[in-house]
C-alpha atoms as a PDB file:
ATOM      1  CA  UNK A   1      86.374  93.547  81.885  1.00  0.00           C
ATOM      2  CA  UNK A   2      87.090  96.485  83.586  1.00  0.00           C
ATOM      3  CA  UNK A   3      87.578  96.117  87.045  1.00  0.00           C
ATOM      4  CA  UNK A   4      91.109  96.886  88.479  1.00  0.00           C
ATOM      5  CA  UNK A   5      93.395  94.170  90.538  1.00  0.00           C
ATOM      6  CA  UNK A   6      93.175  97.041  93.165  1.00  0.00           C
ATOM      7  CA  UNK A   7      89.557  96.846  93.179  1.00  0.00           C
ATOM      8  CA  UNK A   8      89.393  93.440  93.481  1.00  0.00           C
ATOM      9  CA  UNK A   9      91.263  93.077  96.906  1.00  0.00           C
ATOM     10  CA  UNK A  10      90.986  96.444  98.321  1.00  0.00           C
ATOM     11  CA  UNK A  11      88.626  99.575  98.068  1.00  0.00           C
ATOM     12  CA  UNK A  12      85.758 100.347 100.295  1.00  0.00           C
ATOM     13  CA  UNK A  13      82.316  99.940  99.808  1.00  0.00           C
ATOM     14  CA  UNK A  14      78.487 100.064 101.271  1.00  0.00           C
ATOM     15  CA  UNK A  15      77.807  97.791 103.973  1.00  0.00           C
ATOM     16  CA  UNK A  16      75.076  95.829 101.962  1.00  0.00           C
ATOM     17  CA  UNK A  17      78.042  95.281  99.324  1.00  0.00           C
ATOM     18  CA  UNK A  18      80.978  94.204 102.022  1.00  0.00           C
ATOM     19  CA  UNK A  19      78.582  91.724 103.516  1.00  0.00           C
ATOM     20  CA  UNK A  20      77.365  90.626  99.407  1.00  0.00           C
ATOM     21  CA  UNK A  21      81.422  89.862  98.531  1.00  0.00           C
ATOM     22  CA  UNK A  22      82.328  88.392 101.926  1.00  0.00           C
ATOM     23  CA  UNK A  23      79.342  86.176 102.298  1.00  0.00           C
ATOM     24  CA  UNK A  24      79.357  82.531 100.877  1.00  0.00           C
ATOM     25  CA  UNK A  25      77.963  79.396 101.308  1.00  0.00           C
ATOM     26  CA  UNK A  26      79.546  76.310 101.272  1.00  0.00           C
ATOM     27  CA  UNK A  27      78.302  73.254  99.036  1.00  0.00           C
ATOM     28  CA  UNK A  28      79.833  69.525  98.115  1.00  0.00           C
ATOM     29  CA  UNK A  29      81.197  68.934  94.968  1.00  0.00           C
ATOM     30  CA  UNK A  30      80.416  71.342  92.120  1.00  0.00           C
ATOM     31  CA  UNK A  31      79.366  69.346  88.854  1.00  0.00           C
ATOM     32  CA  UNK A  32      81.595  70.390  86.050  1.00  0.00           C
ATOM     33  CA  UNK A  33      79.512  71.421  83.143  1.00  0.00           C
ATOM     34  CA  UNK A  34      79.535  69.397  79.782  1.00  0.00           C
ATOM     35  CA  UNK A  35      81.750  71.269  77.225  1.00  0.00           C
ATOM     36  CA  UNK A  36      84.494  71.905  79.853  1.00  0.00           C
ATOM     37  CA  UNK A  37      87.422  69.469  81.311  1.00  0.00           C
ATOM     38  CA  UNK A  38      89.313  69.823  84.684  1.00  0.00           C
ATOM     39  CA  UNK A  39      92.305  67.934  85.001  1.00  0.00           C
ATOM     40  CA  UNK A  40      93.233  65.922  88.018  1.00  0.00           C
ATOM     41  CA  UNK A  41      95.019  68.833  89.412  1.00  0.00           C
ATOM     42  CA  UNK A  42      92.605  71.278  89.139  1.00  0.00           C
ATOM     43  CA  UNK A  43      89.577  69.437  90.622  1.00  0.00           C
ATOM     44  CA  UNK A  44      92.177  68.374  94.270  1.00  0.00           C
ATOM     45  CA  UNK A  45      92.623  72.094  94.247  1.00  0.00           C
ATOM     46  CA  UNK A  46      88.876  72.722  93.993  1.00  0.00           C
ATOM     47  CA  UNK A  47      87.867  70.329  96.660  1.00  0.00           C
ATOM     48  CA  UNK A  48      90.363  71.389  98.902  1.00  0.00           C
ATOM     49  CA  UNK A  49      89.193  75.066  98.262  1.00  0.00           C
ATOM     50  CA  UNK A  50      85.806  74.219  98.807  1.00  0.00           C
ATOM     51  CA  UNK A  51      86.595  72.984 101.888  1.00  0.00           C
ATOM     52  CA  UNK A  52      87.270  76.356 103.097  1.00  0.00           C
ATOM     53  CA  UNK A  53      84.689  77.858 101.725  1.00  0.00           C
ATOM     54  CA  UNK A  54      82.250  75.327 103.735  1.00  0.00           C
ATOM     55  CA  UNK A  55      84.148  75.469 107.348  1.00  0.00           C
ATOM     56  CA  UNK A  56      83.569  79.779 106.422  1.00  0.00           C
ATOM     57  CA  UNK A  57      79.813  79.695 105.133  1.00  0.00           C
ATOM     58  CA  UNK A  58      79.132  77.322 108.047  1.00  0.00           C
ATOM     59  CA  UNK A  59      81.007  79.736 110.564  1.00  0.00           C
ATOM     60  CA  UNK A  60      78.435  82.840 109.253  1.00  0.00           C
ATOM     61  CA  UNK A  61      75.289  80.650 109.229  1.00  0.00           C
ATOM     62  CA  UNK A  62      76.097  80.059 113.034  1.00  0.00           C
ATOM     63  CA  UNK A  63      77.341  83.766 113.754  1.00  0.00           C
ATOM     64  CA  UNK A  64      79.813  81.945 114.684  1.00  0.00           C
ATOM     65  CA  UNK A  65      82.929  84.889 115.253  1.00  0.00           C
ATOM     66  CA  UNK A  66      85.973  82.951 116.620  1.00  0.00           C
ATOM     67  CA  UNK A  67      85.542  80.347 113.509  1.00  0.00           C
ATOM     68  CA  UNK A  68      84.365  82.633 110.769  1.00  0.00           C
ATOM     69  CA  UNK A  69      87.851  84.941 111.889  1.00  0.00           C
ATOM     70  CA  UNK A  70      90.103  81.630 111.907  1.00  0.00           C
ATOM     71  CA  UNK A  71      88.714  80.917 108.182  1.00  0.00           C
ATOM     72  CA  UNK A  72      89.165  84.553 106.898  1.00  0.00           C
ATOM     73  CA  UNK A  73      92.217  85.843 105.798  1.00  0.00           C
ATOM     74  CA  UNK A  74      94.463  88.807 108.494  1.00  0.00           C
ATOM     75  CA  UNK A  75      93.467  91.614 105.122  1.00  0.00           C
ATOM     76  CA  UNK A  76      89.936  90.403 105.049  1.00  0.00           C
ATOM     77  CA  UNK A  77      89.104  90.688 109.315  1.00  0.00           C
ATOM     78  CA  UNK A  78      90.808  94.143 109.381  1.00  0.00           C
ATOM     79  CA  UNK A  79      88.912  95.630 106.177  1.00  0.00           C
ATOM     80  CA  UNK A  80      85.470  94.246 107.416  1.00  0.00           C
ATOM     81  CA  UNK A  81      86.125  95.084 111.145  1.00  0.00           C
ATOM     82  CA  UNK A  82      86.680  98.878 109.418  1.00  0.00           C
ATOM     83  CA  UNK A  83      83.647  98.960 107.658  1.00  0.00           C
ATOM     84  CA  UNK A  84      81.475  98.033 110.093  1.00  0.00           C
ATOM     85  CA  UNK A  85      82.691 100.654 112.459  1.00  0.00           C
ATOM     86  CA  UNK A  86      83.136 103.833 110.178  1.00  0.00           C
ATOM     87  CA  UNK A  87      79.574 103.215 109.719  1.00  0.00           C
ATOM     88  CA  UNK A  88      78.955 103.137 113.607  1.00  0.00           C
ATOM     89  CA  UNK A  89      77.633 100.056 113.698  1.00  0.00           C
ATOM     90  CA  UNK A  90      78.805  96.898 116.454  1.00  0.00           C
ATOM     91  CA  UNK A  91      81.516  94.864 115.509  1.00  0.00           C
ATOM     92  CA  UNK A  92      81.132  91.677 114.994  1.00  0.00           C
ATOM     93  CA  UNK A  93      77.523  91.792 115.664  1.00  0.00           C
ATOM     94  CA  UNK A  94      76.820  93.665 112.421  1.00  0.00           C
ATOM     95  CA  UNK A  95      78.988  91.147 110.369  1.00  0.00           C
ATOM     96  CA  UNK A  96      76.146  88.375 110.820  1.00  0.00           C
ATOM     97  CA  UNK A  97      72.927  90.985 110.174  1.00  0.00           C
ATOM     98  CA  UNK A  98      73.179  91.006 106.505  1.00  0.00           C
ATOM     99  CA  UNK A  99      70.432  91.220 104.845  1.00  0.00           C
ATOM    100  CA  UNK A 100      71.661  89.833 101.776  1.00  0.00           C
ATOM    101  CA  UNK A 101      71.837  86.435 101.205  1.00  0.00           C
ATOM    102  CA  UNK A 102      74.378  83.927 100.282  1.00  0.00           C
ATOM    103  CA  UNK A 103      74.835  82.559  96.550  1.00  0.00           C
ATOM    104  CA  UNK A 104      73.704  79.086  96.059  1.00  0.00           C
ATOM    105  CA  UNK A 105      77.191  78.248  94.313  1.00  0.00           C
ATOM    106  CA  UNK A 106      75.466  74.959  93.633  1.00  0.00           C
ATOM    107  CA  UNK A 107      73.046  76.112  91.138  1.00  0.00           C
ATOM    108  CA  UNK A 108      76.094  77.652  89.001  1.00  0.00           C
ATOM    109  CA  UNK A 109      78.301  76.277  86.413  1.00  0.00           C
ATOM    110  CA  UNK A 110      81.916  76.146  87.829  1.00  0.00           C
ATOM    111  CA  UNK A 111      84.756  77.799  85.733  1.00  0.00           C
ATOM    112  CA  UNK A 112      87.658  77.241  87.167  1.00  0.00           C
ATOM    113  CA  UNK A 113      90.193  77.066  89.825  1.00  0.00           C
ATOM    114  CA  UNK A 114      93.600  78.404  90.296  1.00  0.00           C
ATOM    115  CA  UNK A 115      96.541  78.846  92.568  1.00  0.00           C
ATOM    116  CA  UNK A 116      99.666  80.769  92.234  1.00  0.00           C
ATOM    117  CA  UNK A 117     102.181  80.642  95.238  1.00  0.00           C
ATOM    118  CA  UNK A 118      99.745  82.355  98.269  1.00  0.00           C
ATOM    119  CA  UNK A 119      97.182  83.282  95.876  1.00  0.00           C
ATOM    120  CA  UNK A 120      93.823  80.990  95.308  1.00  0.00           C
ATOM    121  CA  UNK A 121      90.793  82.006  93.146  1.00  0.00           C
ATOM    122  CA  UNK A 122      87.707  79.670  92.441  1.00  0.00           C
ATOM    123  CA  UNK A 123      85.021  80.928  89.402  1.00  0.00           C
ATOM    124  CA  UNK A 124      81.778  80.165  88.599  1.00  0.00           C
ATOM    125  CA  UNK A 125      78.837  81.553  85.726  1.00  0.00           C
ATOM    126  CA  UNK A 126      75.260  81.801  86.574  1.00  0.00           C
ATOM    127  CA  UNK A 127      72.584  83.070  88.203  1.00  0.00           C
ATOM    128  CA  UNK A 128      73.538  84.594  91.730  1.00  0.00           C
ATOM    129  CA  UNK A 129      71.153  84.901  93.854  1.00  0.00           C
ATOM    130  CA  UNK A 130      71.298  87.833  96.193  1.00  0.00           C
ATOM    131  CA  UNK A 131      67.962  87.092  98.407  1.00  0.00           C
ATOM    132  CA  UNK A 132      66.139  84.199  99.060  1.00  0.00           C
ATOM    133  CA  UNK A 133      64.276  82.741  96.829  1.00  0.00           C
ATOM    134  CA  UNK A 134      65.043  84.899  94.070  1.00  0.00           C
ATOM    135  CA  UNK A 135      68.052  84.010  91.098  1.00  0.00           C
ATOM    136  CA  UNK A 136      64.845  83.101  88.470  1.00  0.00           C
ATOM    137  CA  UNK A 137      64.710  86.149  86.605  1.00  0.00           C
ATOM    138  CA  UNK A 138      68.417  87.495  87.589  1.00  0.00           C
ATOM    139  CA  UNK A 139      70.947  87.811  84.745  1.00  0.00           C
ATOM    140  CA  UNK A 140      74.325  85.283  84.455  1.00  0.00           C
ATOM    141  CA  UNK A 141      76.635  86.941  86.200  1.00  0.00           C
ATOM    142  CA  UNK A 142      80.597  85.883  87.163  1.00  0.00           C
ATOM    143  CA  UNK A 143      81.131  84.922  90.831  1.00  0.00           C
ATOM    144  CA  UNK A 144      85.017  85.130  91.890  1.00  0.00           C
ATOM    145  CA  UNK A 145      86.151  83.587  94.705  1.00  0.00           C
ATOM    146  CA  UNK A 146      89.922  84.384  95.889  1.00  0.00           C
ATOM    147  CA  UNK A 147      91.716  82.946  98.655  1.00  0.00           C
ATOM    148  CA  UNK A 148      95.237  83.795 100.539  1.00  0.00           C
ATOM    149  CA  UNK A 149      97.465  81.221 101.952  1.00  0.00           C
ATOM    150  CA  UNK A 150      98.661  82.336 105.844  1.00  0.00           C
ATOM    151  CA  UNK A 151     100.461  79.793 108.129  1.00  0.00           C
ATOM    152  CA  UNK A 152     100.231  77.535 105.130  1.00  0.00           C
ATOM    153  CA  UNK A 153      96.188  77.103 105.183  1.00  0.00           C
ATOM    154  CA  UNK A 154      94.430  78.853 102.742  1.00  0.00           C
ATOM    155  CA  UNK A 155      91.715  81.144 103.839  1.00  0.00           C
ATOM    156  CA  UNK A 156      88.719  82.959 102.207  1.00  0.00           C
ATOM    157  CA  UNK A 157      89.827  86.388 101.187  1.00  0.00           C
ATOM    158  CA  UNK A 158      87.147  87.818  99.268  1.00  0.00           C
ATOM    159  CA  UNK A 159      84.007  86.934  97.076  1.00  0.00           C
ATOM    160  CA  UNK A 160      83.483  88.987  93.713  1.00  0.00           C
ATOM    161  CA  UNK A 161      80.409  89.264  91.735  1.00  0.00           C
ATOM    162  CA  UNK A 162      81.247  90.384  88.504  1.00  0.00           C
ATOM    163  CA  UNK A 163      78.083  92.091  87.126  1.00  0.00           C
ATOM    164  CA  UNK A 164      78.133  91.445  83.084  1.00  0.00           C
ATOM    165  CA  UNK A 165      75.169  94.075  82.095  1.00  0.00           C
ATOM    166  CA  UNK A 166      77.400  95.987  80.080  1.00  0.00           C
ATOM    167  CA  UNK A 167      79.241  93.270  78.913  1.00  0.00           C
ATOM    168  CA  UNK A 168      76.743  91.241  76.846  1.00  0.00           C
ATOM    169  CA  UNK A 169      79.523  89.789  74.556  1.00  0.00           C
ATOM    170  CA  UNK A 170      81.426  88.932  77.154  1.00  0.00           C
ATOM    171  CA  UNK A 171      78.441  87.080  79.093  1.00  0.00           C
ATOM    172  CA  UNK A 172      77.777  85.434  75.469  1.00  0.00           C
ATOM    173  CA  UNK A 173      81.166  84.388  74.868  1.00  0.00           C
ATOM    174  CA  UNK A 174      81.578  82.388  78.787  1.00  0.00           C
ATOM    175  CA  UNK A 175      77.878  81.081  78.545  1.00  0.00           C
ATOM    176  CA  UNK A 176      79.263  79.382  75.520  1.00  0.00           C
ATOM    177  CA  UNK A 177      82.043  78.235  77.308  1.00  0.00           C
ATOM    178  CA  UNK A 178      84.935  80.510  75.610  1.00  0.00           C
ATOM    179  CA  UNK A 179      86.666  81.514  79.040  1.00  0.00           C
ATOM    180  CA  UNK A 180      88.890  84.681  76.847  1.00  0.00           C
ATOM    181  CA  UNK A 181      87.960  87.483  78.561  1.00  0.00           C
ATOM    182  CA  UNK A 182      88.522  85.531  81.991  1.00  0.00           C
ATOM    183  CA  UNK A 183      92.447  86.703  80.985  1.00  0.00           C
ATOM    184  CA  UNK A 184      92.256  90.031  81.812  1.00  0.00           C
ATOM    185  CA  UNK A 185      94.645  90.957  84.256  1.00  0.00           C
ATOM    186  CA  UNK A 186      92.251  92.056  87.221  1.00  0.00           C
ATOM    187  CA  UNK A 187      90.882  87.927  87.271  1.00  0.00           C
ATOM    188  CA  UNK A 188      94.490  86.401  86.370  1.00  0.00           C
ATOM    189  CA  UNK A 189      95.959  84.738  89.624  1.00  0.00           C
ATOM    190  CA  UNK A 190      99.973  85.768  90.494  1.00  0.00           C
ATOM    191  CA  UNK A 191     100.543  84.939  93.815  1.00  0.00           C
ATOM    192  CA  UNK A 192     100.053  88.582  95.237  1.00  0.00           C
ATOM    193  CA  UNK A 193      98.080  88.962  97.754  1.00  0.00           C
ATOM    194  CA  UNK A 194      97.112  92.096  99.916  1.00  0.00           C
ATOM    195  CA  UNK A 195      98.782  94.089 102.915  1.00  0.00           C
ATOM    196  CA  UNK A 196      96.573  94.120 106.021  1.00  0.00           C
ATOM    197  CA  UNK A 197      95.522  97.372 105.958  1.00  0.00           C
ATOM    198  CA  UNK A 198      95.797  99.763 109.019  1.00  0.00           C
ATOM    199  CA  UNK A 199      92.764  99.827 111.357  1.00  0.00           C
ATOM    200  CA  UNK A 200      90.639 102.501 111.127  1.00  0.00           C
ATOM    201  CA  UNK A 201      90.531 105.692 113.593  1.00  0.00           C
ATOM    202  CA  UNK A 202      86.932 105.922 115.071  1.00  0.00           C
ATOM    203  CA  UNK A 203      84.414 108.043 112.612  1.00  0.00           C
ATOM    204  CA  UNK A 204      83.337 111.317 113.843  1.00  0.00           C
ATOM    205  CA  UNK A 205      81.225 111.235 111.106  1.00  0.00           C
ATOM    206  CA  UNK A 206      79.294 108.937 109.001  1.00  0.00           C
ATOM    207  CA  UNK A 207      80.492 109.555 105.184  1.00  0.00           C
ATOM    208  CA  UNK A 208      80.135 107.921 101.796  1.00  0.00           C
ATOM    209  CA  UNK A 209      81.999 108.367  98.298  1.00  0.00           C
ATOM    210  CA  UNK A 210      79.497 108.356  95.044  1.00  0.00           C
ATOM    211  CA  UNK A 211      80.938 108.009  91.635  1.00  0.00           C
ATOM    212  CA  UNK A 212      80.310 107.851  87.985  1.00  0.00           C
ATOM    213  CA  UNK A 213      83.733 106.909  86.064  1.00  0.00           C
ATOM    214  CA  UNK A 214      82.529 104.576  83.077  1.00  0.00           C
ATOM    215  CA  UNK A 215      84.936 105.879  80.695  1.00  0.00           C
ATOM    216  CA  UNK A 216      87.948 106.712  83.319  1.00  0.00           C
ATOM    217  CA  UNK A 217      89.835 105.523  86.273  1.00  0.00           C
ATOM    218  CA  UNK A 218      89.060 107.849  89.092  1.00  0.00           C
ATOM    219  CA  UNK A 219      91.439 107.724  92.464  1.00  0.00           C
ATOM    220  CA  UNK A 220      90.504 109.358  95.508  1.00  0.00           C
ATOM    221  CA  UNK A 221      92.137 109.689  98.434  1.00  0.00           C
ATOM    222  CA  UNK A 222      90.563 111.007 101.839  1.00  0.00           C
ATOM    223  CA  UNK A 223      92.551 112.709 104.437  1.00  0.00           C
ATOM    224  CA  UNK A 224      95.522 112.129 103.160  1.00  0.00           C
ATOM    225  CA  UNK A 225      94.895 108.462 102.659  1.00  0.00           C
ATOM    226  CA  UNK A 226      92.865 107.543 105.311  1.00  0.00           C
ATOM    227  CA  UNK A 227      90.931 106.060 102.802  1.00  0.00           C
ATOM    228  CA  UNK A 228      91.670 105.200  99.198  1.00  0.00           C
ATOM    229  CA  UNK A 229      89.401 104.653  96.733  1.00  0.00           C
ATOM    230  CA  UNK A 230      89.424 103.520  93.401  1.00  0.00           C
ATOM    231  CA  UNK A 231      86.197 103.813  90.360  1.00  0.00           C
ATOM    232  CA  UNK A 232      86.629 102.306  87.085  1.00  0.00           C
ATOM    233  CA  UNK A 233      84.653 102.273  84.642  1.00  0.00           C
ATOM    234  CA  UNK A 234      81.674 102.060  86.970  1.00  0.00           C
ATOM    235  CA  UNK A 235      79.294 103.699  88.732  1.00  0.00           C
ATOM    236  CA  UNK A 236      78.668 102.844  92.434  1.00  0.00           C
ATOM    237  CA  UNK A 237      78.801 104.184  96.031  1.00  0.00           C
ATOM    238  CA  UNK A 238      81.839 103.476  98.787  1.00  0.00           C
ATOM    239  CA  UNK A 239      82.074 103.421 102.520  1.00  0.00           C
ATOM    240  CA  UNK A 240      84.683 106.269 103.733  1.00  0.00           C
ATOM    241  CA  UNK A 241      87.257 104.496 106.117  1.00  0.00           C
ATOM    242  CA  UNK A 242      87.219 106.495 109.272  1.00  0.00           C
ATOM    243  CA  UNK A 243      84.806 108.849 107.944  1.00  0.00           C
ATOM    244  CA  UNK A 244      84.887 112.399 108.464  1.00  0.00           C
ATOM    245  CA  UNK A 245      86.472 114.745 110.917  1.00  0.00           C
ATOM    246  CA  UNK A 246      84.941 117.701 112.456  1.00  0.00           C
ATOM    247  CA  UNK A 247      86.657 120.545 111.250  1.00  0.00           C
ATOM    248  CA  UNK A 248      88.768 120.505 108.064  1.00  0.00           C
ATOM    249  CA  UNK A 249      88.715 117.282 105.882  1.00  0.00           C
ATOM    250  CA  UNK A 250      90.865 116.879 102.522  1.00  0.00           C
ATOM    251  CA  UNK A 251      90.146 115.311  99.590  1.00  0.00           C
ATOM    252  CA  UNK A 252      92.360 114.301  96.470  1.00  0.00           C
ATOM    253  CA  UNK A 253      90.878 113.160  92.853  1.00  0.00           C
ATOM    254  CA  UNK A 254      93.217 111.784  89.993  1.00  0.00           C
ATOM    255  CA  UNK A 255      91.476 111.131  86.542  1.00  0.00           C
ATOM    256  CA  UNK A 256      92.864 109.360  83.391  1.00  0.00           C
ATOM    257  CA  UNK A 257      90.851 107.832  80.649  1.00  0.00           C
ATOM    258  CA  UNK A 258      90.719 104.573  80.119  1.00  0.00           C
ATOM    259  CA  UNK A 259      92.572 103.712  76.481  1.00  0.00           C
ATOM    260  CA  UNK A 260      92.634 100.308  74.166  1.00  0.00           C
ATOM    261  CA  UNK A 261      92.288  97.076  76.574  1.00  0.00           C
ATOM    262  CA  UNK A 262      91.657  98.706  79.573  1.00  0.00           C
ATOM    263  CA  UNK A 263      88.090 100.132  78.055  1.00  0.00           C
ATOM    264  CA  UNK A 264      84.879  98.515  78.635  1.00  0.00           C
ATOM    265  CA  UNK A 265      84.557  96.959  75.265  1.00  0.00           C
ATOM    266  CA  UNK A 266      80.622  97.014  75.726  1.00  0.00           C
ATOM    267  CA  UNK A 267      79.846 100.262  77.246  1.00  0.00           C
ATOM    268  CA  UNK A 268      76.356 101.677  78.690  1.00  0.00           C
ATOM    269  CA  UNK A 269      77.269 105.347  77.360  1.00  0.00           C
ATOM    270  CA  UNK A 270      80.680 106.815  75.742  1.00  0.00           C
ATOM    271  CA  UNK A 271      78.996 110.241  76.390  1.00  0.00           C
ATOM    272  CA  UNK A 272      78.389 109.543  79.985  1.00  0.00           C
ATOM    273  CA  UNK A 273      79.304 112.329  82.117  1.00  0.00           C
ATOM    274  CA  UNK A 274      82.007 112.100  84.955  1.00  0.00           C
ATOM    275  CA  UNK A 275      80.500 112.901  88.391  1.00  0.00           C
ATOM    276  CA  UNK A 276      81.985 112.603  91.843  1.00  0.00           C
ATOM    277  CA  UNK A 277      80.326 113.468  95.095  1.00  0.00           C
ATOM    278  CA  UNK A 278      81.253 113.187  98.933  1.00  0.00           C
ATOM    279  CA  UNK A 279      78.268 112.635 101.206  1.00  0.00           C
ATOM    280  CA  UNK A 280      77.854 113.186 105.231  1.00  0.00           C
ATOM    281  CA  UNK A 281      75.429 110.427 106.122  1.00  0.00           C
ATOM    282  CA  UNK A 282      73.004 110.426 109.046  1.00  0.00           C
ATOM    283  CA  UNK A 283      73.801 108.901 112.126  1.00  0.00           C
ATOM    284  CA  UNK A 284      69.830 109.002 112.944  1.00  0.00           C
ATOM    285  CA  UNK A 285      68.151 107.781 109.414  1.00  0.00           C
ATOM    286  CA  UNK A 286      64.757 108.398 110.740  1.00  0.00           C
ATOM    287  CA  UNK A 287      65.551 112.355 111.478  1.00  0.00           C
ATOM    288  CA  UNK A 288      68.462 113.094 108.923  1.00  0.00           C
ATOM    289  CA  UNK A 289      68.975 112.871 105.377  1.00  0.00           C
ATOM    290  CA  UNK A 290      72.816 112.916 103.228  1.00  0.00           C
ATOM    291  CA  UNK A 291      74.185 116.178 102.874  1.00  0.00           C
ATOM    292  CA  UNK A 292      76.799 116.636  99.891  1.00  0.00           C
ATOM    293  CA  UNK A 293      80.152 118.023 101.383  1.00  0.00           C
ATOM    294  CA  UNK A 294      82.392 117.914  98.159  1.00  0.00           C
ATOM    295  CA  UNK A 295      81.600 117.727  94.915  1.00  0.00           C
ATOM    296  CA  UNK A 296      83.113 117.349  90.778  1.00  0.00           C
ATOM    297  CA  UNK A 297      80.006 117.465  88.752  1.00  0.00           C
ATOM    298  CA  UNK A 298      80.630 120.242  86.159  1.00  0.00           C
ATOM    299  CA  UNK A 299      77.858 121.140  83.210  1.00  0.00           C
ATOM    300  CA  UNK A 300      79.752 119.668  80.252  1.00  0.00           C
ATOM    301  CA  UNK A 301      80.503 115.725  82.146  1.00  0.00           C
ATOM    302  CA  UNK A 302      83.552 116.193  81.233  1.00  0.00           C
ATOM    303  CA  UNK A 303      86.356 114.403  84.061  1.00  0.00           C
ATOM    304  CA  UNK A 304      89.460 117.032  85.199  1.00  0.00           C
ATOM    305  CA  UNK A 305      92.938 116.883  83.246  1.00  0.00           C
ATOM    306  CA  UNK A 306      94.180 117.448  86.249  1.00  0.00           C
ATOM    307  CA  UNK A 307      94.653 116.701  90.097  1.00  0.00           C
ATOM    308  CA  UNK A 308      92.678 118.014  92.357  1.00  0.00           C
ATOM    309  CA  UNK A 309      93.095 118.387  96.146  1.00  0.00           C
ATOM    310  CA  UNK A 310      91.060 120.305  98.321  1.00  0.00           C
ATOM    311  CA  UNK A 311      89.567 121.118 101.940  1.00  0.00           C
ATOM    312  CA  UNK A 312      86.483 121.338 103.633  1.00  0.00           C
ATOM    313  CA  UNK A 313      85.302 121.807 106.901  1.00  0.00           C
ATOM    314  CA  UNK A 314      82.136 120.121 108.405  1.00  0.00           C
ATOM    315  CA  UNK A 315      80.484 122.155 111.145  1.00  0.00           C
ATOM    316  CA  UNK A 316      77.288 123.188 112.947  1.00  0.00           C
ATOM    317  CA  UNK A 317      76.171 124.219 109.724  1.00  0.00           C
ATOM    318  CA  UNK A 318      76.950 121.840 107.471  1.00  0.00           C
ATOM    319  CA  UNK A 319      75.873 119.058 109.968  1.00  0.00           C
ATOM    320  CA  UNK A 320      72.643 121.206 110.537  1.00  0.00           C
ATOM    321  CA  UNK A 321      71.520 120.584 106.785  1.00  0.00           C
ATOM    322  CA  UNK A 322      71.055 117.165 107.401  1.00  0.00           C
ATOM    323  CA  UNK A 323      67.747 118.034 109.235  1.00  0.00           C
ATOM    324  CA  UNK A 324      66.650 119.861 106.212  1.00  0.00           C
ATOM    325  CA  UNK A 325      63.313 118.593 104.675  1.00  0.00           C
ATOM    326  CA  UNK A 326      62.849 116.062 101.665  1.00  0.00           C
ATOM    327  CA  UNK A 327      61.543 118.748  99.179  1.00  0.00           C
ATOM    328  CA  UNK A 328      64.813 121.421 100.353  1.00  0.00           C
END
């Protein structure tokens, strides 16, 4: 699977995404699926994980701040706190008006549980469900649940959904209970967990990162690493931390390809061409649309050999396009 350890604890990403990994919901004992074992070991360390996961899920269910922050782990507060406000938005109001809703862990098979020094994942296979109600006709999908150990309690430090599309042999192989590709170094546990990162300066400006890397690693760096960003062998859209300045902004790509293991054994397109594009966003939805600011989309697909780093300035102008109509 080709997700990156990076991109499992850090990276930005949309609001509705943030709220889709940090949101759980708590449940009693998992039944372990026939054709698996847990040992003794494992299922204490599930229970006891659980545990967390239930004293958290309750927390957001109530909106319940001072509880959901004494569940979370330092890296998680700080990263959501900065998402919700380079996207203007009231912190921690915003944290509990999610629109998505919380898995039903108990409708999914449970994989497995782990812990390596401070490090603590849970896994389960199934149907997520993303809204209420739904989950009949979505695909099996892996949910990941990791966990950091502070002050010797373990706390919730993020939830991963894992989306198999591309990887039908790899769905295939876990729905038939043969865990291999759960050893890929992004999902194994090793007892390293994340620096709390910075807090974020206040956004002058609104700004999301669009990608399509499904045959490379793509690193981006805003403003000299205000915000780092990582997109492998993906496509999807992240939150800028601290948005955009007025006035001059800078921006830094690094490409490789992806070689041997670390390429999506099933992949949606080999051919598919390597785009990258920096949007302003509205601050009024109703009045504004995205404007591009930066862009790497050349006419053959094909991703740069090189680094790139270069500036742009948002102004009047550029902020005036945003007012532009639908068919401009």
């Amino acid at each position: 699977m080709s997700k990156s350890k990076t991109s499992r604890w850090g990276g930005s990403a949309d609001l509705r995404a943030v709220f889709f990994r940090f949101l759980v919901i708590c449940v009693l004992v998992v039944p372990v699926s026939y054709g698996q074992r847990v040992s003794d070991e494992e299922r204490a360390l599930r229970d006891e994980l659980q545990d967390v996961y239930r004293s958290w899920a309750a927390a957001m269910r109530a909106k319940d701040y001072p509880v959901w922050a004494k569940c979370s782990t330092s890296w998680l507060k700080v990263e959501v706190e900065n998402q919700i406000r380079s996207q203007k938005m009231q912190f921690p109001r915003a944290l509990f008006e999610s629109p998505m809703a919380a898995p039903q862990v108990a409708r999914l098979r449970f994989v497995r549980a782990k812990a390596v020094g401070n490090e603590a994942q849970l896994m389960y296979f199934g149907r997520v469900e993303l809204e209420e109600g739904g989950g009949g006709d979505m695909p099996e999908n892996l949910l990941v649940i990791w966990f950091g150990k502070e002050q010797g309690t373990w706390r919730v430090g993020r939830v991963q959904v894992i989306d198999l599309d591309s990887l039908p042999i790899v769905r295939r192989n876990i729905k038939g209970f043969r865990y291999e590709a759960l050893d890929q170094p992004e999902l194994v546990v090793d007892g390293k967990v994340p620096a709390t990162p910075k807090r974020a300066p206040k956004a002058d400006y609104i700004a999301k990162l669009f990608a399509i890397s499904l045959n490379e690693q793509a690193k981006i760096s805003i403003n000299g690493g205000a915000s780092d960003h990582e997109f492998k062998a993906n496509r999807s859209a992240q939150v800028v931390i601290g948005g955009l300045k007025r006035g001059k902004n800078t921006i830094r790509l690094d490409v490789s390809k992806l070689l041997g293991d670390d390429k999506p054994r099933d992949t949606v397109d080999d051919r598919a061409p390597f785009v990258v594009r920096l949007y302003l966003m509205p601050d009024e939805p109703q009045r504004q649309l995205p404007v591009i600011v930066w862009r790497y989309e050349p006419e053959d697909g094909k991703a740069p050999t090189e680094p790139i780093t270069e500036t742009f300035v948002v102004d009047d102008e550029m902020l005036q396009q945003r007012y532009r109509k639908l068919d401009e």
